[in-house]
PDB file of N, CA and C in Angstrom:
ATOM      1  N   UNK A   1     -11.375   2.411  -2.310  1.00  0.00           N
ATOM      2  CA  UNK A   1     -10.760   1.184  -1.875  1.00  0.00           C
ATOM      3  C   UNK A   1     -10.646   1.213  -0.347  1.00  0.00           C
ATOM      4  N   UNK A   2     -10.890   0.331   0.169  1.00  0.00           N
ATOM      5  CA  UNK A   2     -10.900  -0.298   1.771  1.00  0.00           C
ATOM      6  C   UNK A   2      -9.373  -0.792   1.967  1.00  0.00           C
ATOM      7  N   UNK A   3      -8.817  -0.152   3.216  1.00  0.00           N
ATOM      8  CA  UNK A   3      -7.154  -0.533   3.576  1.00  0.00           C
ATOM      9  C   UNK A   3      -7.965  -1.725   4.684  1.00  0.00           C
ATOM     10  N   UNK A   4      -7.101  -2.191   5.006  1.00  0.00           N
ATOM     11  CA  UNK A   4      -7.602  -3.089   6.298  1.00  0.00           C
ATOM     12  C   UNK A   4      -6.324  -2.927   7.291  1.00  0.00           C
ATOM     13  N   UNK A   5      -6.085  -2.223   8.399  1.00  0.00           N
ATOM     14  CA  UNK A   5      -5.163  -2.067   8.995  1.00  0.00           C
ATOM     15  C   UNK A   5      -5.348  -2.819  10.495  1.00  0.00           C
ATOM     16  N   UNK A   6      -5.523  -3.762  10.080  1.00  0.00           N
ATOM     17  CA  UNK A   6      -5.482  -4.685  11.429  1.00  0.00           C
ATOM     18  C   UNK A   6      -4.240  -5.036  11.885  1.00  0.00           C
ATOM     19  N   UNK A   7      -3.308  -6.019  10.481  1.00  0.00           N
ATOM     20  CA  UNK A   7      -1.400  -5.942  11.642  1.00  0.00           C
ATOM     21  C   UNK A   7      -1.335  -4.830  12.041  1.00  0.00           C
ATOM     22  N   UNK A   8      -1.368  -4.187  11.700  1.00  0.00           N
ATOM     23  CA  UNK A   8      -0.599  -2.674  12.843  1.00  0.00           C
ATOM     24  C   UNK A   8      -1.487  -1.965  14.034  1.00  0.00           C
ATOM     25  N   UNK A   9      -2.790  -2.574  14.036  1.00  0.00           N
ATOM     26  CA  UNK A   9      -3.421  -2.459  15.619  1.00  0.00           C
ATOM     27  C   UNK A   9      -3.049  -3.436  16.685  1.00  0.00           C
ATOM     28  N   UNK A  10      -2.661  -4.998  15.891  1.00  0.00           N
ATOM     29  CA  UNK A  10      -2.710  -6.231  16.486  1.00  0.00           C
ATOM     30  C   UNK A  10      -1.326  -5.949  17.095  1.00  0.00           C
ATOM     31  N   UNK A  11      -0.261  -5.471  16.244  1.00  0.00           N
ATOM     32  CA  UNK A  11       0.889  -5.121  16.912  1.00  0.00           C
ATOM     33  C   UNK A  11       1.066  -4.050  17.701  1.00  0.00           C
ATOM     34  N   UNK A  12       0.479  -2.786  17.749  1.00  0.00           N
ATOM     35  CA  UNK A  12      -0.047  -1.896  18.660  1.00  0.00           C
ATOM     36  C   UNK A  12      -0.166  -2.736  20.180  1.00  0.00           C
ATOM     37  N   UNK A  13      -1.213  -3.560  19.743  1.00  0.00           N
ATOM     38  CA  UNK A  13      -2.007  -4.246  21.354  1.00  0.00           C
ATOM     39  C   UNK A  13      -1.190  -5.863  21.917  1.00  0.00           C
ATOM     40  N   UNK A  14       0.059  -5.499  20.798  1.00  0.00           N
ATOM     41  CA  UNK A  14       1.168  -6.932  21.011  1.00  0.00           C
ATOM     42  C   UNK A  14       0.400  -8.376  21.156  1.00  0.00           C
ATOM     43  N   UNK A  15      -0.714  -8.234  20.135  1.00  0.00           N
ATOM     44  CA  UNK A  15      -1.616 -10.064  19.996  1.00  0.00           C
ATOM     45  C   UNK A  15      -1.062 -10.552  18.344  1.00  0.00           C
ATOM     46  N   UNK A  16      -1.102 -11.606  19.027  1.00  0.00           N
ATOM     47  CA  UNK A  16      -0.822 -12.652  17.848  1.00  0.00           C
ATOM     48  C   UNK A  16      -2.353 -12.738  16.847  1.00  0.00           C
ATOM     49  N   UNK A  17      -1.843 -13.541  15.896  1.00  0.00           N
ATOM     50  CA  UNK A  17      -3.065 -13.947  15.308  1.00  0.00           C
ATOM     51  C   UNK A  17      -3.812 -15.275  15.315  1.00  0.00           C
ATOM     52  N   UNK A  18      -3.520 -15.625  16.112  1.00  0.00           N
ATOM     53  CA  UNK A  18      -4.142 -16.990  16.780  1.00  0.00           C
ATOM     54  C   UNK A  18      -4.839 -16.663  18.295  1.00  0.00           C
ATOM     55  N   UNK A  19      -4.257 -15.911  18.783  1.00  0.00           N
ATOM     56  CA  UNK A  19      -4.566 -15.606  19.968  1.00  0.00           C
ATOM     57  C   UNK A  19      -5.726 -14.753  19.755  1.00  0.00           C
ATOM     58  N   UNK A  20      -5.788 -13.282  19.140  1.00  0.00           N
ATOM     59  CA  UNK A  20      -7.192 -12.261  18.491  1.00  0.00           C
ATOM     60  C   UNK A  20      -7.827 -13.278  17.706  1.00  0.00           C
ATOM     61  N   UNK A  21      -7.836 -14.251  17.077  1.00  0.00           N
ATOM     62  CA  UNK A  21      -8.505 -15.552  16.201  1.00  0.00           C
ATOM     63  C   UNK A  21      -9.216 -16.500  17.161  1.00  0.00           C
ATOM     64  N   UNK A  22      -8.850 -16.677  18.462  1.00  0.00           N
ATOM     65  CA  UNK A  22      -9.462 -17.745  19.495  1.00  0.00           C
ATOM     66  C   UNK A  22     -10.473 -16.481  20.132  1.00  0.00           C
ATOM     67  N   UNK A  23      -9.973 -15.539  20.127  1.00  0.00           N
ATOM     68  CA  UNK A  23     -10.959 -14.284  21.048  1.00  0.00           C
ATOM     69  C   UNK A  23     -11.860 -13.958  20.595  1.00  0.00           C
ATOM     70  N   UNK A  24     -12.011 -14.015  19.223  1.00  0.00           N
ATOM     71  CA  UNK A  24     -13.495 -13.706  18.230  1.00  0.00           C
ATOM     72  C   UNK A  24     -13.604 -14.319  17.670  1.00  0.00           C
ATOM     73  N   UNK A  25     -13.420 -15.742  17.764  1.00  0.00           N
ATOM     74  CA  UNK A  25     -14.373 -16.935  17.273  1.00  0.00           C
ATOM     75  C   UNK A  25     -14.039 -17.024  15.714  1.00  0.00           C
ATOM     76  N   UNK A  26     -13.437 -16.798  15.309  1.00  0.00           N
ATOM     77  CA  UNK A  26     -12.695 -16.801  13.797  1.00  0.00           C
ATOM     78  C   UNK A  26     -11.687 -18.136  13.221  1.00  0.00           C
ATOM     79  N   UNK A  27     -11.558 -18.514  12.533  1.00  0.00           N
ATOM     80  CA  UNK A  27      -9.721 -19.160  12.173  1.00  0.00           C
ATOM     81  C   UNK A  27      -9.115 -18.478  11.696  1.00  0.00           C
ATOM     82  N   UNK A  28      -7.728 -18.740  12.111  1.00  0.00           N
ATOM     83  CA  UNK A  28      -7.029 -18.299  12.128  1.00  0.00           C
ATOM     84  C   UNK A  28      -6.792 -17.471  10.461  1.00  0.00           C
ATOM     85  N   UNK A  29      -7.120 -19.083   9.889  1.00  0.00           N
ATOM     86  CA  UNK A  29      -7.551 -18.609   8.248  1.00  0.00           C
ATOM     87  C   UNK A  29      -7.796 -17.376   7.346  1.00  0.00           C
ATOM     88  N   UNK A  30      -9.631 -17.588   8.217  1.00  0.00           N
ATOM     89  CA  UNK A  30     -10.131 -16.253   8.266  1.00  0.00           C
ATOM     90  C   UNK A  30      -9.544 -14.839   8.109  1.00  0.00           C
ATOM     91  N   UNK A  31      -8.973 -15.066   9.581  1.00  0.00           N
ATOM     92  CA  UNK A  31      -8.375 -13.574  10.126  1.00  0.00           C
ATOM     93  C   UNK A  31      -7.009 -13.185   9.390  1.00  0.00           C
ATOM     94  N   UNK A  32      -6.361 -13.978   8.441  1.00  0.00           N
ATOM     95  CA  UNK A  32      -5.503 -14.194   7.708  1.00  0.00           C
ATOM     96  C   UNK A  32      -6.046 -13.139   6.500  1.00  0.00           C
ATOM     97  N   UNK A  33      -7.169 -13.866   6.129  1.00  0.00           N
ATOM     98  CA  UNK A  33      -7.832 -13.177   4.844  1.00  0.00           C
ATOM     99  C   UNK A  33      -8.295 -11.633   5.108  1.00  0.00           C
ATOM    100  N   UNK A  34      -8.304 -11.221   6.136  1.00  0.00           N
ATOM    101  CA  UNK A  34      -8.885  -9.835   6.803  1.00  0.00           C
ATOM    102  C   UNK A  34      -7.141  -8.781   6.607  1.00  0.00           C
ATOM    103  N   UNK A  35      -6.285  -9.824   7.242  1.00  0.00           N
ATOM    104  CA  UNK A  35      -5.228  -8.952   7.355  1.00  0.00           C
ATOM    105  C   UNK A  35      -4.615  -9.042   6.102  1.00  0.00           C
ATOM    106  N   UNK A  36      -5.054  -9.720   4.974  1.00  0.00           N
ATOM    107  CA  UNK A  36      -3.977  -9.094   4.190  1.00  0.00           C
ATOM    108  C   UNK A  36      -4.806  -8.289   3.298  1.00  0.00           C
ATOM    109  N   UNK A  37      -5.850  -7.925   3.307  1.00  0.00           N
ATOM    110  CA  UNK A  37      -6.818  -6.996   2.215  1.00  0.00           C
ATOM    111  C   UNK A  37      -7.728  -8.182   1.441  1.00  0.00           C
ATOM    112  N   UNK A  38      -7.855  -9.304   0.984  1.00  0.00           N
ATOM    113  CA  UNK A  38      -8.318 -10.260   0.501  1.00  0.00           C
ATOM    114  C   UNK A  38      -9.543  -9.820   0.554  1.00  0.00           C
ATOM    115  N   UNK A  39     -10.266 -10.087   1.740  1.00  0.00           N
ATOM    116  CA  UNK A  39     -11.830 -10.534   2.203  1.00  0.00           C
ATOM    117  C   UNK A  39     -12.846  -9.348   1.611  1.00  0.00           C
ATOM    118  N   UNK A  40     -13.536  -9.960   1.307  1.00  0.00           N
ATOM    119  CA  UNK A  40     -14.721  -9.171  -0.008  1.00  0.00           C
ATOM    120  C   UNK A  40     -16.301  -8.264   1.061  1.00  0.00           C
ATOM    121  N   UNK A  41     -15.874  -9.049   2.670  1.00  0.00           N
ATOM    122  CA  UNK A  41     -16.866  -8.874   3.525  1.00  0.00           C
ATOM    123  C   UNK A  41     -16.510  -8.688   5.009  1.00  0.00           C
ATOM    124  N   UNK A  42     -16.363  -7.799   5.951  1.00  0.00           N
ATOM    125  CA  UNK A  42     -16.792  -8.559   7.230  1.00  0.00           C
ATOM    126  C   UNK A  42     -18.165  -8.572   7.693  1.00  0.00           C
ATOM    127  N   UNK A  43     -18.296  -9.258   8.852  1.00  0.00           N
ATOM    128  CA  UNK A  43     -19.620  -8.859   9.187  1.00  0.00           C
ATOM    129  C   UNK A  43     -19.401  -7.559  10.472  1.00  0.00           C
ATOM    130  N   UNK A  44     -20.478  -6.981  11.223  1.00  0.00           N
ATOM    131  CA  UNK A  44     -20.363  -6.049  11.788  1.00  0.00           C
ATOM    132  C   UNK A  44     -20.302  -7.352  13.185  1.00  0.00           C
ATOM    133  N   UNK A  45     -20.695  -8.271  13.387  1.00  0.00           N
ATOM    134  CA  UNK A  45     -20.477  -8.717  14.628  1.00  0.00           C
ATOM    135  C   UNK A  45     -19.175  -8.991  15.127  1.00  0.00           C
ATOM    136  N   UNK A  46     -18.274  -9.544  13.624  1.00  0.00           N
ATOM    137  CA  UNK A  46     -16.755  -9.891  13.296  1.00  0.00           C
ATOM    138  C   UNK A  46     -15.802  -8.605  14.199  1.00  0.00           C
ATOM    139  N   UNK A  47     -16.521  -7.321  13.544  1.00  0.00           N
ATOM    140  CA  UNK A  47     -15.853  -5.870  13.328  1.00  0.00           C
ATOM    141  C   UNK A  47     -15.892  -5.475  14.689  1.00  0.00           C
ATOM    142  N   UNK A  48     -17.343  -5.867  15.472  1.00  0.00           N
ATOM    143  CA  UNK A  48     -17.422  -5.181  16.805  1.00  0.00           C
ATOM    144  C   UNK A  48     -16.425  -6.307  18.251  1.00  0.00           C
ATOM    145  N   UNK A  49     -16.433  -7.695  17.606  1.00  0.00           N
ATOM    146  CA  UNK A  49     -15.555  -8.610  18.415  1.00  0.00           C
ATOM    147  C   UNK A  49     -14.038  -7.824  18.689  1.00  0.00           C
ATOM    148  N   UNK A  50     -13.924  -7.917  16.965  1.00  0.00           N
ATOM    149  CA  UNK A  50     -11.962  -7.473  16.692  1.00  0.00           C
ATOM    150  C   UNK A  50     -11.973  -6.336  18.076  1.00  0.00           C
ATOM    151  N   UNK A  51     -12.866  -4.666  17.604  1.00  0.00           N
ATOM    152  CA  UNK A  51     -12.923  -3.806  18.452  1.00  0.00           C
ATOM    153  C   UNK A  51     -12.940  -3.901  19.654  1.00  0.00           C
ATOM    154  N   UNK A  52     -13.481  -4.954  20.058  1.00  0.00           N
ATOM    155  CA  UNK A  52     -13.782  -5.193  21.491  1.00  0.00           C
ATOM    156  C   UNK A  52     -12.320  -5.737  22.123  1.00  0.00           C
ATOM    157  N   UNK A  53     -11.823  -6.729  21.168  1.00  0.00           N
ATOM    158  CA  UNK A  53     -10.701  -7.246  22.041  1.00  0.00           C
ATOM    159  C   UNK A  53      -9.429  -6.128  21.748  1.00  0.00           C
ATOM    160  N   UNK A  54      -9.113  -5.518  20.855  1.00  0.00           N
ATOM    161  CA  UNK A  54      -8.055  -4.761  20.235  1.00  0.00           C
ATOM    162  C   UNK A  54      -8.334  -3.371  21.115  1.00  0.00           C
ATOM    163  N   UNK A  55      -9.613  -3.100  21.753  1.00  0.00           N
ATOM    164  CA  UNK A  55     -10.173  -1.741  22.633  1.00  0.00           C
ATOM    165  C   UNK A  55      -9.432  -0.829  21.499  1.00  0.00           C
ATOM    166  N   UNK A  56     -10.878  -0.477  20.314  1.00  0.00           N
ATOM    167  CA  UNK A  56     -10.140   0.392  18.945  1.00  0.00           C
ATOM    168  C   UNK A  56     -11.359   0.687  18.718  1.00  0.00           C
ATOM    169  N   UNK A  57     -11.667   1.510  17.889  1.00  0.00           N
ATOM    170  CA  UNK A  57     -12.617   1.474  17.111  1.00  0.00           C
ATOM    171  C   UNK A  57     -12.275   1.267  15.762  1.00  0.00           C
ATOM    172  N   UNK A  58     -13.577   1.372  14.675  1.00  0.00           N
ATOM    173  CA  UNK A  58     -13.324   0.512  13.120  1.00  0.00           C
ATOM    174  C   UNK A  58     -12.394   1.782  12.619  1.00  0.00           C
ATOM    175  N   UNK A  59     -12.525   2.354  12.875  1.00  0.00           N
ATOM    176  CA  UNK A  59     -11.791   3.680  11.966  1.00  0.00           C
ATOM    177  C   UNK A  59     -10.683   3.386  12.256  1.00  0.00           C
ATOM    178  N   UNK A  60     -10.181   2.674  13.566  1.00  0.00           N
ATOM    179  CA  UNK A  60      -8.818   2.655  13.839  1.00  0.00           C
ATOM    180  C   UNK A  60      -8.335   1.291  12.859  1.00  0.00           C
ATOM    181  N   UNK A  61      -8.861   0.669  12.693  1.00  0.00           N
ATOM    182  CA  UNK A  61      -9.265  -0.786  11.413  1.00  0.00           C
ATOM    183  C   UNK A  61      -9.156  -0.961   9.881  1.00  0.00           C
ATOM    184  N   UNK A  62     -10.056   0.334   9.776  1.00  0.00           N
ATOM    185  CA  UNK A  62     -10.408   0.169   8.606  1.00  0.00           C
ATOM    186  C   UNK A  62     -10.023   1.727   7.503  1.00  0.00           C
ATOM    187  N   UNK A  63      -9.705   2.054   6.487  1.00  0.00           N
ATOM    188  CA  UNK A  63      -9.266   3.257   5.877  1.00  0.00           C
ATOM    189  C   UNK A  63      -9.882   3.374   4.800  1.00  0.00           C
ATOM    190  N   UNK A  64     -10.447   4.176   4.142  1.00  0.00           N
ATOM    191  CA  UNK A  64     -10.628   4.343   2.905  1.00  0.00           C
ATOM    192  C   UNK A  64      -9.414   5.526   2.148  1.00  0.00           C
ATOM    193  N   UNK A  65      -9.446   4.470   0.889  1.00  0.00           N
ATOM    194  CA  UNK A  65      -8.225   4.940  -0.136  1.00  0.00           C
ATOM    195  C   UNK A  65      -8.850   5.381  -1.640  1.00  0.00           C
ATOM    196  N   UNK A  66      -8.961   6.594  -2.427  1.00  0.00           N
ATOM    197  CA  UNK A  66      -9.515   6.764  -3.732  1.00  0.00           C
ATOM    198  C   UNK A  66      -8.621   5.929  -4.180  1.00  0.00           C
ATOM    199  N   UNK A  67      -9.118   6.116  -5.851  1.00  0.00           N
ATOM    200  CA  UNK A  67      -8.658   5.432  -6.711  1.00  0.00           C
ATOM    201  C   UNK A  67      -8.564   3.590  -6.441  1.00  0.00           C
ATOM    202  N   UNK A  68      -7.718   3.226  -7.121  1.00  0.00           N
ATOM    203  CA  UNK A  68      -7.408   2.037  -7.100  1.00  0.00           C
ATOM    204  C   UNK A  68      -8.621   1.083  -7.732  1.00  0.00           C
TER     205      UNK A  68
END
């Protein structure tokens, strides 16, 4: 299973989600569906934007969890 730990980088780097949502070309929507575990996909252009503005890498993003 895939964690998606984006609130707790976004709050790390004190951005909103409208604000990281206008910076990589997303809605807000979207980036909604990322942060709560929902989304079935990102793309790597999505993954390298977030990184770029959050200055993280995906590992800092993303977790893998057994089971579940």
């Amino acid at each position: 299973m895939i964690i998606v730990n984006l609130d707790i980088m976004m709050a790390k780097r004190k951005i909103s989600s409208f604000e990281l949502a206008d910076k990589i070309g997303i809605t807000p929507a979207n980036l909604s569906i990322l942060k709560t575990n929902k989304g079935k996909a990102i793309r790597f252009s999505t993954l390298d934007k977030i990184c770029e503005v959050l200055n993280c890498t995906p590992g800092d993003i993303l977790e893998y969890k057994e089971g579940e």
